[in-house]
Protein backbone atom coordinates (compact mmCIF):
# COMPACT_ATOMS: atom_id res chain seq x y z
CA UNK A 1 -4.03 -22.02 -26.64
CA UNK A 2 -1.55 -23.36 -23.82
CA UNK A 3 -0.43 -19.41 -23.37
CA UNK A 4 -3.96 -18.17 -23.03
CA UNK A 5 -4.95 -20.84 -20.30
CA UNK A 6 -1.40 -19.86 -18.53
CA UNK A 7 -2.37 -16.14 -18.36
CA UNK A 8 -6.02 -17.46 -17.20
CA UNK A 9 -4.30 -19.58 -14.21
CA UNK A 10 -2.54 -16.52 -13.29
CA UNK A 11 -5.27 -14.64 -12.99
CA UNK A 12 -7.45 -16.78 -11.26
CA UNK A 13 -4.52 -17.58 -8.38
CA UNK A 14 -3.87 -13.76 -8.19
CA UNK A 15 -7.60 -13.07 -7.55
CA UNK A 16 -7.76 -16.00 -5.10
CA UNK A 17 -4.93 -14.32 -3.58
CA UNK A 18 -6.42 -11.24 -3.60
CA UNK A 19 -9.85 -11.40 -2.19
CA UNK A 20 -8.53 -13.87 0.66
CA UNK A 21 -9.28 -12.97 4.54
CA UNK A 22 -6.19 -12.40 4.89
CA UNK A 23 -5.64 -9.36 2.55
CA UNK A 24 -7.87 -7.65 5.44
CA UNK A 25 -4.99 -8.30 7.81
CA UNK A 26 -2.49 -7.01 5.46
CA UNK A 27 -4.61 -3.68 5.01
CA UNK A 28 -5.00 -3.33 9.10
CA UNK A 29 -1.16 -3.51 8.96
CA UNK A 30 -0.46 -1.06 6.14
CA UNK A 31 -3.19 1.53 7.89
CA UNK A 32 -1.16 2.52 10.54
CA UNK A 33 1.83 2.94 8.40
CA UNK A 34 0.28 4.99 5.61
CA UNK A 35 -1.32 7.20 8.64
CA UNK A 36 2.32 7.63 9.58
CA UNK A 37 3.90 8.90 6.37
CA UNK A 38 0.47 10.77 5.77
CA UNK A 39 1.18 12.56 9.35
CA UNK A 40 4.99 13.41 8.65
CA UNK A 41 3.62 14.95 4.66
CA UNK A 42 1.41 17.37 4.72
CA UNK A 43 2.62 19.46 2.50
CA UNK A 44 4.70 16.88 0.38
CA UNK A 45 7.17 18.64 0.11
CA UNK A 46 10.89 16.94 -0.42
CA UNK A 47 12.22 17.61 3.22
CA UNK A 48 9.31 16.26 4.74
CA UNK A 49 9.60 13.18 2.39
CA UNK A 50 13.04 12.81 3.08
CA UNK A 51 12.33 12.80 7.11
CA UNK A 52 9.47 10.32 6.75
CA UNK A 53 12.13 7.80 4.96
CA UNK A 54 14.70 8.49 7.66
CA UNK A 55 12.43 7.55 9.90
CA UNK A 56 12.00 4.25 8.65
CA UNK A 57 15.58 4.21 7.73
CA UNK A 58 14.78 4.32 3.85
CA UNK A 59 16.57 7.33 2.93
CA UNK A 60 19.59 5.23 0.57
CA UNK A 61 15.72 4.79 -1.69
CA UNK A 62 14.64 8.35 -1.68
CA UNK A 63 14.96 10.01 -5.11
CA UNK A 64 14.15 13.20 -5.57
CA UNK A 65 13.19 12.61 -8.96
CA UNK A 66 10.45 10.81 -8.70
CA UNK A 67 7.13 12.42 -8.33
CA UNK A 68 6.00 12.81 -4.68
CA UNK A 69 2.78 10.17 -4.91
CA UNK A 70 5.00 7.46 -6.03
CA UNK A 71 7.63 8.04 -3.53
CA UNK A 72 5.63 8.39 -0.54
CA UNK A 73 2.92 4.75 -2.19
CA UNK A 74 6.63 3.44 -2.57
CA UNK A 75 7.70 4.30 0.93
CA UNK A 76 4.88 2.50 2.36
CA UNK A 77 4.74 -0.52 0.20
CA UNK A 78 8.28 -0.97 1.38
CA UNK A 79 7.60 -0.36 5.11
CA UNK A 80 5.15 -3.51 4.46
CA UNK A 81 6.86 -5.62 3.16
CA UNK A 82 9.46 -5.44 5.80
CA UNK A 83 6.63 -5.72 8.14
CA UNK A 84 4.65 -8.47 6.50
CA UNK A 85 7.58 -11.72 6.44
CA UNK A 86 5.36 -13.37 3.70
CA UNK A 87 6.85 -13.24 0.26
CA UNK A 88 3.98 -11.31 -1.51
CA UNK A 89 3.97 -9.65 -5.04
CA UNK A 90 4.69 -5.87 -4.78
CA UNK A 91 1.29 -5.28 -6.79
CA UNK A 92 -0.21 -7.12 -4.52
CA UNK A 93 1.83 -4.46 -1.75
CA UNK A 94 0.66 -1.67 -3.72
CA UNK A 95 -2.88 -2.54 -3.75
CA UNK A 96 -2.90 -2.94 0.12
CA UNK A 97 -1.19 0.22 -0.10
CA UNK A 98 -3.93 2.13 -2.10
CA UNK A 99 -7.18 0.61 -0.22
CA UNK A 100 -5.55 1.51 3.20
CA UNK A 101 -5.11 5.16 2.22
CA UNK A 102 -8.58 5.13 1.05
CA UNK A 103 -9.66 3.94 3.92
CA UNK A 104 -7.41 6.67 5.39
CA UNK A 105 -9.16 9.40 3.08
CA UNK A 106 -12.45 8.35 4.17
CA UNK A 107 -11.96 8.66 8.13
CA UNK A 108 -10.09 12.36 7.37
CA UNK A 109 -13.12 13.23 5.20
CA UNK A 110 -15.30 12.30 8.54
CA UNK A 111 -16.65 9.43 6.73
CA UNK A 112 -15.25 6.36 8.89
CA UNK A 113 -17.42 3.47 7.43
CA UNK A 114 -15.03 1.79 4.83
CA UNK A 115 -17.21 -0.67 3.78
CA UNK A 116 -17.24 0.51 0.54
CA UNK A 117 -13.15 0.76 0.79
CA UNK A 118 -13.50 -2.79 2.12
CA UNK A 119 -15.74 -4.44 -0.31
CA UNK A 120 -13.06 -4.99 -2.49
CA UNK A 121 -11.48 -7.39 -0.36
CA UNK A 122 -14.59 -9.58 0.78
């Protein structure tokens, strides 16, 4: 019983954490930086990759092994967190991460009302 209201603690103080106002700051942060990496791989391919975490002086973390949507989601959760100085979880990061580049997706598709993107957070 004492486990089950643990793991329901957690989950209320990570939603809490989650849908504060202040996840909308974190997501006008991580915009500009997944518009960055999105800019330097169009094609994904590895040298492009490779220049985009040179350019944030990431390349000791590139690994070509990994498949090119988790290194470039890693690459920008990493940016972040350098750029955000408050200790958040990294799947907290990684959600940022994801609503910003569908936020991103939706102003390239010529849709720029992310509300719907947004609506998570509110």
């Amino acid at each position: 019983m004492k486990r089950i209201r643990s793991i329901i603690r957690a989950v209320i103080r990570f939603a809490r954490r989650l849908f504060s106002p202040s996840t909308k700051r974190y997501i006008d942060m991580a915009l500009p930086i997944v518009e960055v990496i999105a800019a330097m791989t169009p094609t994904r391919i590895d040298d492009e990759i490779l220049a985009a975490y040179r350019r944030f002086g990431l390349e000791q973390l590139f690994d070509p092994r990994k498949d090119k949507a988790v290194l470039l989601r890693d690459l920008a959760v990493e940016v972040l967190r350098q750029k955000i100085r408050d200790p958040l979880p990294r799947r907290l990061l990684n959600l940022i991460v994801e609503l910003a580049y569908n936020i991103y997706r939706e102003r390239q598709a010529g849709r720029p009302d992310e509300t719907r993107a947004l609506e998570i957070v509110r």
